[in-house]
PDB file of N, CA and C in Angstrom:
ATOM      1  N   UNK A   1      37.686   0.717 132.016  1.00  0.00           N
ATOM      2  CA  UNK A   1      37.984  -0.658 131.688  1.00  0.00           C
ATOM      3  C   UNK A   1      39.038  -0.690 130.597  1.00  0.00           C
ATOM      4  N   UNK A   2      40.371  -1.486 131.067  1.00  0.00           N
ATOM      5  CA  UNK A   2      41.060  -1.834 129.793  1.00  0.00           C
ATOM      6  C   UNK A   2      40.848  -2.838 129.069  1.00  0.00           C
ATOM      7  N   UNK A   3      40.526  -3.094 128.167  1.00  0.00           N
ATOM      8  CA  UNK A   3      40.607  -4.069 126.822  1.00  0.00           C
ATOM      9  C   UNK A   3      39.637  -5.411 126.918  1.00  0.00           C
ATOM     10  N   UNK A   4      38.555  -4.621 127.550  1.00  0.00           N
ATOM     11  CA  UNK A   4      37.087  -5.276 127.799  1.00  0.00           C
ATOM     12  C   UNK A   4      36.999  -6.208 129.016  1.00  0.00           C
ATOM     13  N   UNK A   5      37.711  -5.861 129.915  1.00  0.00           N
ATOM     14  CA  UNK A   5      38.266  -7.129 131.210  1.00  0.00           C
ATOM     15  C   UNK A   5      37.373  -5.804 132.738  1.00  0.00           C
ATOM     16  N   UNK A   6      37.182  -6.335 133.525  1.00  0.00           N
ATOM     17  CA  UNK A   6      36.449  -5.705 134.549  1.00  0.00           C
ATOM     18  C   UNK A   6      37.455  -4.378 135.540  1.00  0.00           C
ATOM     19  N   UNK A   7      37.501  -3.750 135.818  1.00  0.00           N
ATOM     20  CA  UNK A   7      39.147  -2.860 136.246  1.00  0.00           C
ATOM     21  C   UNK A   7      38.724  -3.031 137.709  1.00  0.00           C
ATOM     22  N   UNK A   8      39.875  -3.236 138.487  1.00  0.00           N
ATOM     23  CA  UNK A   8      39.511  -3.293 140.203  1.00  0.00           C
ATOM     24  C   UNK A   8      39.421  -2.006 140.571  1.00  0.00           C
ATOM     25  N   UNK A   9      38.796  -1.615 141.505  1.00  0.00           N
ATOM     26  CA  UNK A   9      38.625  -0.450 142.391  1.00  0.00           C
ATOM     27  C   UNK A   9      39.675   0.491 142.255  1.00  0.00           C
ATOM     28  N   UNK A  10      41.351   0.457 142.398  1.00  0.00           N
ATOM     29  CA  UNK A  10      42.223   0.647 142.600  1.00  0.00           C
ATOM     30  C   UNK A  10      42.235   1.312 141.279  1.00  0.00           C
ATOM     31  N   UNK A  11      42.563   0.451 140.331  1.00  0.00           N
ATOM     32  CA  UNK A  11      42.214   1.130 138.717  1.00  0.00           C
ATOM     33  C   UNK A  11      41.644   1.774 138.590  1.00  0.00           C
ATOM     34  N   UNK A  12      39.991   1.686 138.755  1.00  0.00           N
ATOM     35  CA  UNK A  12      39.499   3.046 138.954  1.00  0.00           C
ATOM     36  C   UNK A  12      39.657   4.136 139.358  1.00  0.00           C
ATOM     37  N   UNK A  13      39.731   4.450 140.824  1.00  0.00           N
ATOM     38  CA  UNK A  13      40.339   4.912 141.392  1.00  0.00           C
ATOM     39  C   UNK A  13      41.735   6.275 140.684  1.00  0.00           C
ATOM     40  N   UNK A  14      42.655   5.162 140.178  1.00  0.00           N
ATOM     41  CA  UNK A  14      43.797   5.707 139.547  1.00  0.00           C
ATOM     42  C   UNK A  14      43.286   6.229 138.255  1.00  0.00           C
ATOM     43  N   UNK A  15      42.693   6.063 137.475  1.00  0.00           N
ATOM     44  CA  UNK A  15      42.013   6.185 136.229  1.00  0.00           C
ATOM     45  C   UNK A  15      41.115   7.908 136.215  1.00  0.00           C
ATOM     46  N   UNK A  16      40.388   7.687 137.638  1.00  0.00           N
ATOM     47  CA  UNK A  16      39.679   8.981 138.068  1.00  0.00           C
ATOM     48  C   UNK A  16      40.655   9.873 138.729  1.00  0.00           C
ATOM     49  N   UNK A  17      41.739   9.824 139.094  1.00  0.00           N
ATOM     50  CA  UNK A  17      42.640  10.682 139.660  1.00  0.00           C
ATOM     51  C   UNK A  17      43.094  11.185 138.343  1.00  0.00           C
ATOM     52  N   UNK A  18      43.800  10.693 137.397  1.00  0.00           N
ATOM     53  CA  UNK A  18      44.230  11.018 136.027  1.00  0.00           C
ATOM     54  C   UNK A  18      43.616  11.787 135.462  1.00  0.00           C
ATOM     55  N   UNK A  19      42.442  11.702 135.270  1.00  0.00           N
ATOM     56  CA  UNK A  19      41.151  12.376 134.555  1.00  0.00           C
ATOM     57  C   UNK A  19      41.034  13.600 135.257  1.00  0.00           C
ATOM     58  N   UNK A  20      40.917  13.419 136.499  1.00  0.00           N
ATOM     59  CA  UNK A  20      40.626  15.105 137.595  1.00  0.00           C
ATOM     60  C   UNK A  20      41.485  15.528 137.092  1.00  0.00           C
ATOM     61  N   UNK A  21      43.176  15.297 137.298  1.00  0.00           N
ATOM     62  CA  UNK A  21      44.207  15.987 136.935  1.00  0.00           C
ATOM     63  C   UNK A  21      43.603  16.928 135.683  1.00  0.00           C
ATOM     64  N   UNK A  22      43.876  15.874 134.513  1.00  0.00           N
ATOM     65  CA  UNK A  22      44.132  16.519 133.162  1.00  0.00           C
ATOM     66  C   UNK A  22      42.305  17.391 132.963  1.00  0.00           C
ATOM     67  N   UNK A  23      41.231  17.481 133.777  1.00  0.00           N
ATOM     68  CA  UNK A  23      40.574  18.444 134.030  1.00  0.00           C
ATOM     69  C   UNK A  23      40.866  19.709 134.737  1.00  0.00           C
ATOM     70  N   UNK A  24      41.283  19.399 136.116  1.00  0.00           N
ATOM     71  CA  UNK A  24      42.284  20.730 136.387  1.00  0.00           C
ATOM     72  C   UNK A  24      43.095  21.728 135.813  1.00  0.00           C
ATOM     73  N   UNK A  25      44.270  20.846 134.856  1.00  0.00           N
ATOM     74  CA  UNK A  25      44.987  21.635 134.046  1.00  0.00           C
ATOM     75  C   UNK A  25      44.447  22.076 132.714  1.00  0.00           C
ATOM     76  N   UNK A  26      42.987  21.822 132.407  1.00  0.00           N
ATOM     77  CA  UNK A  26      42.244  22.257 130.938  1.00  0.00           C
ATOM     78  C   UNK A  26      41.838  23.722 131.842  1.00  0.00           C
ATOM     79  N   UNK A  27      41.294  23.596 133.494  1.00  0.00           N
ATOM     80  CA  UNK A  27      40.156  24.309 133.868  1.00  0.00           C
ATOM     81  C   UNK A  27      41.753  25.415 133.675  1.00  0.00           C
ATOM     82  N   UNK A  28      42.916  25.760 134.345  1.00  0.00           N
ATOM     83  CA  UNK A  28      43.639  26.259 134.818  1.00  0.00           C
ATOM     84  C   UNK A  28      44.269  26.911 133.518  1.00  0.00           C
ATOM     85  N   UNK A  29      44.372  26.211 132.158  1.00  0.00           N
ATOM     86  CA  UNK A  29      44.821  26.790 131.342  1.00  0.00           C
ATOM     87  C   UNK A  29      43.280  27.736 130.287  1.00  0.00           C
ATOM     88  N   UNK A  30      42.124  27.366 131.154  1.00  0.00           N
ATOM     89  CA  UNK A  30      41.382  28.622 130.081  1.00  0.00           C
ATOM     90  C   UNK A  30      41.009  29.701 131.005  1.00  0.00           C
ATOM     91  N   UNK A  31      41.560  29.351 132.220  1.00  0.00           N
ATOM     92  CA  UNK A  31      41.567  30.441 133.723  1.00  0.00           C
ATOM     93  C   UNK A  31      42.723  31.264 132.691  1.00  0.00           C
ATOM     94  N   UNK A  32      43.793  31.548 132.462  1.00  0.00           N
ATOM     95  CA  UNK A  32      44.514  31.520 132.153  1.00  0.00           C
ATOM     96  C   UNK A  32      44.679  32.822 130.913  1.00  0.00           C
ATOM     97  N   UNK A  33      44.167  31.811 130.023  1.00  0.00           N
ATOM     98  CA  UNK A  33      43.661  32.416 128.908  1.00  0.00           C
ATOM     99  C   UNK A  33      42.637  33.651 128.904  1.00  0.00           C
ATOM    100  N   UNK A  34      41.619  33.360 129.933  1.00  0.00           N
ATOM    101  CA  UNK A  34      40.596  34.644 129.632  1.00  0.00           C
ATOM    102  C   UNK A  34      40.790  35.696 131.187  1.00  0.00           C
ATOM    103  N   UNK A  35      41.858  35.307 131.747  1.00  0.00           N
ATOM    104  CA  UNK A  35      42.610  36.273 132.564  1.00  0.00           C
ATOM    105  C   UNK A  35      43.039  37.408 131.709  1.00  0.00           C
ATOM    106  N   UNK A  36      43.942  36.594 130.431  1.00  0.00           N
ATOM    107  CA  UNK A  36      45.325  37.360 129.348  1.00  0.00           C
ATOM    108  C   UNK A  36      44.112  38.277 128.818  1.00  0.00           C
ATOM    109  N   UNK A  37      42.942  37.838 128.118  1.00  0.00           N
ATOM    110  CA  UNK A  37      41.997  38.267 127.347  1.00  0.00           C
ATOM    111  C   UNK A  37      41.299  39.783 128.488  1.00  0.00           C
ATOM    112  N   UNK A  38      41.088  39.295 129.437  1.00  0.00           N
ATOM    113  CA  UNK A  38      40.265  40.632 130.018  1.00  0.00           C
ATOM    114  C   UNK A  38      41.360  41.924 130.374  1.00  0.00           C
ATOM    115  N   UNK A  39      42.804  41.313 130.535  1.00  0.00           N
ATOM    116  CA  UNK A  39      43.624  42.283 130.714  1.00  0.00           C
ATOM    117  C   UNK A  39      43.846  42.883 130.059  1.00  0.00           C
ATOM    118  N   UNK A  40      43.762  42.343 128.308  1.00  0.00           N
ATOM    119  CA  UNK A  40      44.109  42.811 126.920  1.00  0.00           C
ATOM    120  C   UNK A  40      42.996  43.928 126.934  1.00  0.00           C
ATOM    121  N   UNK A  41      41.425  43.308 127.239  1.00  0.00           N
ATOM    122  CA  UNK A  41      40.559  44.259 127.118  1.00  0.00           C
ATOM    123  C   UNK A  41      41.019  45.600 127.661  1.00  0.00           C
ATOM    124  N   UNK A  42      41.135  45.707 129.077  1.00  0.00           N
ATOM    125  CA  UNK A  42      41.127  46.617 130.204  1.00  0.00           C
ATOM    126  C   UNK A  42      42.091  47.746 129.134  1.00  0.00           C
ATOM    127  N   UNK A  43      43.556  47.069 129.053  1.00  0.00           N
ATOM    128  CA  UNK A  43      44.311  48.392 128.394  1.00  0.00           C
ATOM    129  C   UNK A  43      43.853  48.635 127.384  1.00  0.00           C
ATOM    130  N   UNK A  44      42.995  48.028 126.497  1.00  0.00           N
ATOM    131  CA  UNK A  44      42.442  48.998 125.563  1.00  0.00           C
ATOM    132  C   UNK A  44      41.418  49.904 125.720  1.00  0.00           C
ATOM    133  N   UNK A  45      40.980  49.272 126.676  1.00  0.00           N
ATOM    134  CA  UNK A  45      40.036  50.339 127.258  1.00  0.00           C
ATOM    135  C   UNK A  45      39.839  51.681 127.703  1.00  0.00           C
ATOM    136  N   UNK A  46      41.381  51.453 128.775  1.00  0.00           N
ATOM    137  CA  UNK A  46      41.924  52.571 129.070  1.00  0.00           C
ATOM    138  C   UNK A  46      42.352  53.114 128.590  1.00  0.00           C
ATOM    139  N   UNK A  47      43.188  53.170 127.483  1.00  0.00           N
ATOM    140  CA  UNK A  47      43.947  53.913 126.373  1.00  0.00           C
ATOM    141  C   UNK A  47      43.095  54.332 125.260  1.00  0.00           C
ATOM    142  N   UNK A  48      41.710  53.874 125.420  1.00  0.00           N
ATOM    143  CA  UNK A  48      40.590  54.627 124.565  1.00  0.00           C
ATOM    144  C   UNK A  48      40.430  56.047 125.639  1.00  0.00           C
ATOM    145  N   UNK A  49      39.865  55.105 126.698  1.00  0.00           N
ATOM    146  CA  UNK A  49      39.558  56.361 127.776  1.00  0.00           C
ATOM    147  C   UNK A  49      40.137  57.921 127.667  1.00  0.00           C
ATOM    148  N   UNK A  50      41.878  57.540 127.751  1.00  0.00           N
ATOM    149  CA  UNK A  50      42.708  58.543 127.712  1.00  0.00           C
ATOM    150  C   UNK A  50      43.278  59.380 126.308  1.00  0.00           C
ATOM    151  N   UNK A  51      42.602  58.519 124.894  1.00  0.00           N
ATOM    152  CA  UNK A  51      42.243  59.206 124.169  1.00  0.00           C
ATOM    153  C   UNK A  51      41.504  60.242 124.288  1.00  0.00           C
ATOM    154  N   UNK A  52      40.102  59.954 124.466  1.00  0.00           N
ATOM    155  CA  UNK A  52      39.235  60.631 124.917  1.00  0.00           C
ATOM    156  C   UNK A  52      39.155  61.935 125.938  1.00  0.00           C
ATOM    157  N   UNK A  53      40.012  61.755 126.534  1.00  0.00           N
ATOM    158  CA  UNK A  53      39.951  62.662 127.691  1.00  0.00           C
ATOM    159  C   UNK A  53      40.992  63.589 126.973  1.00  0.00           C
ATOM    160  N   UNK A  54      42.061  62.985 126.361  1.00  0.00           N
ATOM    161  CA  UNK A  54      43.006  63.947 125.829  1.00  0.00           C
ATOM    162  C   UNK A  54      42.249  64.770 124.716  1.00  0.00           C
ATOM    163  N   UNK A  55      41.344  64.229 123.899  1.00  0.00           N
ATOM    164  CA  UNK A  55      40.800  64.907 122.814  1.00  0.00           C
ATOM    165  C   UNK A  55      39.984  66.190 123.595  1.00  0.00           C
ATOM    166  N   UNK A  56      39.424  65.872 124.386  1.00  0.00           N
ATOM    167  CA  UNK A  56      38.472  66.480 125.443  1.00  0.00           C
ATOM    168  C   UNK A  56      39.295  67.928 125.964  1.00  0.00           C
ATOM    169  N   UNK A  57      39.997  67.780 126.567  1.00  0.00           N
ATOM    170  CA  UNK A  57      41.274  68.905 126.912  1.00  0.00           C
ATOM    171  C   UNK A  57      41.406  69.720 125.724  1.00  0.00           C
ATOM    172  N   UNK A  58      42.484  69.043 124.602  1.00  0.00           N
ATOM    173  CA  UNK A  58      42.896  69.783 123.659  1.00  0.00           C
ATOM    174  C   UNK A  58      41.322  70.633 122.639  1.00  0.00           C
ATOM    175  N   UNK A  59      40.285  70.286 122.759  1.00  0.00           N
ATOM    176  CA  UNK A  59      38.944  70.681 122.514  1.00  0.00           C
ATOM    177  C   UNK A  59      38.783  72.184 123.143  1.00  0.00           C
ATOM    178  N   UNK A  60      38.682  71.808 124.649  1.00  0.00           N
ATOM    179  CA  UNK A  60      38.190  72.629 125.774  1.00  0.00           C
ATOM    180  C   UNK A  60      39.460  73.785 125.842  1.00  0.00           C
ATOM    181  N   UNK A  61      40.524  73.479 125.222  1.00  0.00           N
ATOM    182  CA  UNK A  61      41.828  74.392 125.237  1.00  0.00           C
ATOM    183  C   UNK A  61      41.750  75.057 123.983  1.00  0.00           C
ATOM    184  N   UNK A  62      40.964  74.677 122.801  1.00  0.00           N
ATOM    185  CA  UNK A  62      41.082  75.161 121.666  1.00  0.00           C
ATOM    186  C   UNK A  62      40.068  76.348 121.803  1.00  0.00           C
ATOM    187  N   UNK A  63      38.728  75.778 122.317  1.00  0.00           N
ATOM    188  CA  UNK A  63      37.713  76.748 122.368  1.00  0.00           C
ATOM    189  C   UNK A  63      38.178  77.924 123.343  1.00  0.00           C
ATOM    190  N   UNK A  64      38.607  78.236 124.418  1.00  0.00           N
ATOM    191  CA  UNK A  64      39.317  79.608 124.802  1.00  0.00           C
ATOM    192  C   UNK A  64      39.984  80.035 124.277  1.00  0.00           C
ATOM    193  N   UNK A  65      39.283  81.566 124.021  1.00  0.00           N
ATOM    194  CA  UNK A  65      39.738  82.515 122.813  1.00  0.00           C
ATOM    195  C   UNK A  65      39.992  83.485 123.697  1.00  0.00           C
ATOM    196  N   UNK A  66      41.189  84.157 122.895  1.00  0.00           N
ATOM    197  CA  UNK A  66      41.805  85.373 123.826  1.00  0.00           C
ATOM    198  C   UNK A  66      42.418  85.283 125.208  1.00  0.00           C
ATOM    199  N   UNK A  67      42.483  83.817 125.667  1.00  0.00           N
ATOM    200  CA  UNK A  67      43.172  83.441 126.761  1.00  0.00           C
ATOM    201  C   UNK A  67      44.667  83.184 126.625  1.00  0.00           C
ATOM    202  N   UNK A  68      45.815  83.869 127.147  1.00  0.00           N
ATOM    203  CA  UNK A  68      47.078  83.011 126.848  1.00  0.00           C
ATOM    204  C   UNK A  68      47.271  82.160 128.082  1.00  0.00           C
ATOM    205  N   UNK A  69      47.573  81.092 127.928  1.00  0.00           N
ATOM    206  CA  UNK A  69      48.103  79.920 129.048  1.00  0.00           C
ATOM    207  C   UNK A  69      49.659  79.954 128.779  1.00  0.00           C
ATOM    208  N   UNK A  70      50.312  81.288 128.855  1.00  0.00           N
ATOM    209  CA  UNK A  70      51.538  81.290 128.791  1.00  0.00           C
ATOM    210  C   UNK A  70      51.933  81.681 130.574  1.00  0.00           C
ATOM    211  N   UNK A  71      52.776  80.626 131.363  1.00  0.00           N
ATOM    212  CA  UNK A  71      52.799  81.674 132.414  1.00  0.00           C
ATOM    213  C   UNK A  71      54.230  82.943 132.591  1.00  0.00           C
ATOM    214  N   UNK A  72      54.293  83.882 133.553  1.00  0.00           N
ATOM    215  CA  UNK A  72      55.251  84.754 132.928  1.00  0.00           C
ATOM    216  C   UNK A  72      56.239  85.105 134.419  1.00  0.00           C
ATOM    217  N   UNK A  73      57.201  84.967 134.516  1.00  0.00           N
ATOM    218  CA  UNK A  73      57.754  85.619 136.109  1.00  0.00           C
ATOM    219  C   UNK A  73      58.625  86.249 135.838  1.00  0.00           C
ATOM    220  N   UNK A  74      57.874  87.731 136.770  1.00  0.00           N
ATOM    221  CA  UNK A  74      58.288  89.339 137.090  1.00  0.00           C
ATOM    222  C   UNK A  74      59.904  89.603 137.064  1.00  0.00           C
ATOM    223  N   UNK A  75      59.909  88.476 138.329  1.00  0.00           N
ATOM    224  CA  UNK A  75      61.951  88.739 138.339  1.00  0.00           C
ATOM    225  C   UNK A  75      62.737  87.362 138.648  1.00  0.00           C
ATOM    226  N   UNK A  76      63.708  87.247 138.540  1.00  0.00           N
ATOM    227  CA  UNK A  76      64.396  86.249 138.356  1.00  0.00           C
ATOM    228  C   UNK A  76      64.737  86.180 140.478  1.00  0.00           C
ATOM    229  N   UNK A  77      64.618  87.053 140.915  1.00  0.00           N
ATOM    230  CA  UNK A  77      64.837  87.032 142.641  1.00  0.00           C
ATOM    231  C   UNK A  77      63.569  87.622 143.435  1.00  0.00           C
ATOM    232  N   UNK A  78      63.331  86.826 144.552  1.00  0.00           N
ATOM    233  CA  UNK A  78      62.255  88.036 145.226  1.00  0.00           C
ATOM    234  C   UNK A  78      62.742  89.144 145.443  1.00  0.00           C
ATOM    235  N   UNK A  79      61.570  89.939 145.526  1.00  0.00           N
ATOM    236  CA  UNK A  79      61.713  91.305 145.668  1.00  0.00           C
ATOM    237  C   UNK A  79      61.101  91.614 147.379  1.00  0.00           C
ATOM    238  N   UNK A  80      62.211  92.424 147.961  1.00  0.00           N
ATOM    239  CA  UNK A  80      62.412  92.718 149.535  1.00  0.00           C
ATOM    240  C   UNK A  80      61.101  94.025 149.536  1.00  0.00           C
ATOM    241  N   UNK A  81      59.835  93.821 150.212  1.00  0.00           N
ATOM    242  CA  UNK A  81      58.838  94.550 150.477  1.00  0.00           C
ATOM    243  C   UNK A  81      59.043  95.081 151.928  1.00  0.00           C
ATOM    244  N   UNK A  82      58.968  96.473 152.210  1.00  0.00           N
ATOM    245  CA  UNK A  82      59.057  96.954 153.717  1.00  0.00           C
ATOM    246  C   UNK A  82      58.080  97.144 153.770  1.00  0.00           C
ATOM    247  N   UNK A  83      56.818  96.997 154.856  1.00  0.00           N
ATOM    248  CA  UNK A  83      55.897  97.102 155.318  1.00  0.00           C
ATOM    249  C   UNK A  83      55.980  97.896 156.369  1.00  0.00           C
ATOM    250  N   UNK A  84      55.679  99.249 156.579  1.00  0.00           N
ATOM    251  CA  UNK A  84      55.237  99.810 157.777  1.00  0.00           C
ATOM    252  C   UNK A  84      53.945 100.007 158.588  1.00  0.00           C
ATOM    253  N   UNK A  85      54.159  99.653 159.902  1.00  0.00           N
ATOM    254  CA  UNK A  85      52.740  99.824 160.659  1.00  0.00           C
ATOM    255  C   UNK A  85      52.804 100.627 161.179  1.00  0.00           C
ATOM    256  N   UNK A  86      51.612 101.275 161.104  1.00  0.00           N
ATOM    257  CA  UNK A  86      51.407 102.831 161.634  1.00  0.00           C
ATOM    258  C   UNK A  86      51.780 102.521 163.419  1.00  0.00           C
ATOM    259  N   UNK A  87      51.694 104.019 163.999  1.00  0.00           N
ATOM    260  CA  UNK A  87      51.701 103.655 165.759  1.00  0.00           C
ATOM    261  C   UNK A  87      50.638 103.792 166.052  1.00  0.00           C
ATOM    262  N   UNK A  88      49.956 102.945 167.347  1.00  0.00           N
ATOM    263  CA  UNK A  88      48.594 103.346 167.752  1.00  0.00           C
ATOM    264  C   UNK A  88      49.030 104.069 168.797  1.00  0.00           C
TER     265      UNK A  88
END
């Protein structure tokens, strides 16, 4: 009702279309918002994760003792092997 007078159908009507709207765009902007928020979560999450896993490695790499994880190659070309088979 405007300004204490009875509103026709039509008014209404238009009045409740307005209102849905500017409900839609409240619902759409905290859709929105806690979309940004769970995504924010997720990468921190993951980048804890992969802390973790990295600490985990460099741990599990520290504790082997007397292991070198150096790798080493023989020759810079293959080397031509002759294989002989006996005769039957």
């Amino acid at each position: 009702m405007r300004h204490g007078c009875p509103c026709t159908s039509a008014e209404t009507h238009f009045e409740l279309l307005e209102a849905a709207e500017r409900a839609q765009a409240t619902v759409r902007q905290l859709s929105d918002q806690l979309r940004w928020f769970l995504d924010t979560q997720v990468r921190s999450e993951d980048r804890r994760v992969l802390e973790l896993v990295r600490a985990n490695q460099a741990q599990a790499l520290g504790d082997v003792a007397g292991v070198s994880l150096v790798a080493e190659i023989d020759a810079a070309a293959p080397a031509i092997v002759q294989v002989v088979i006996g005769t039957y």
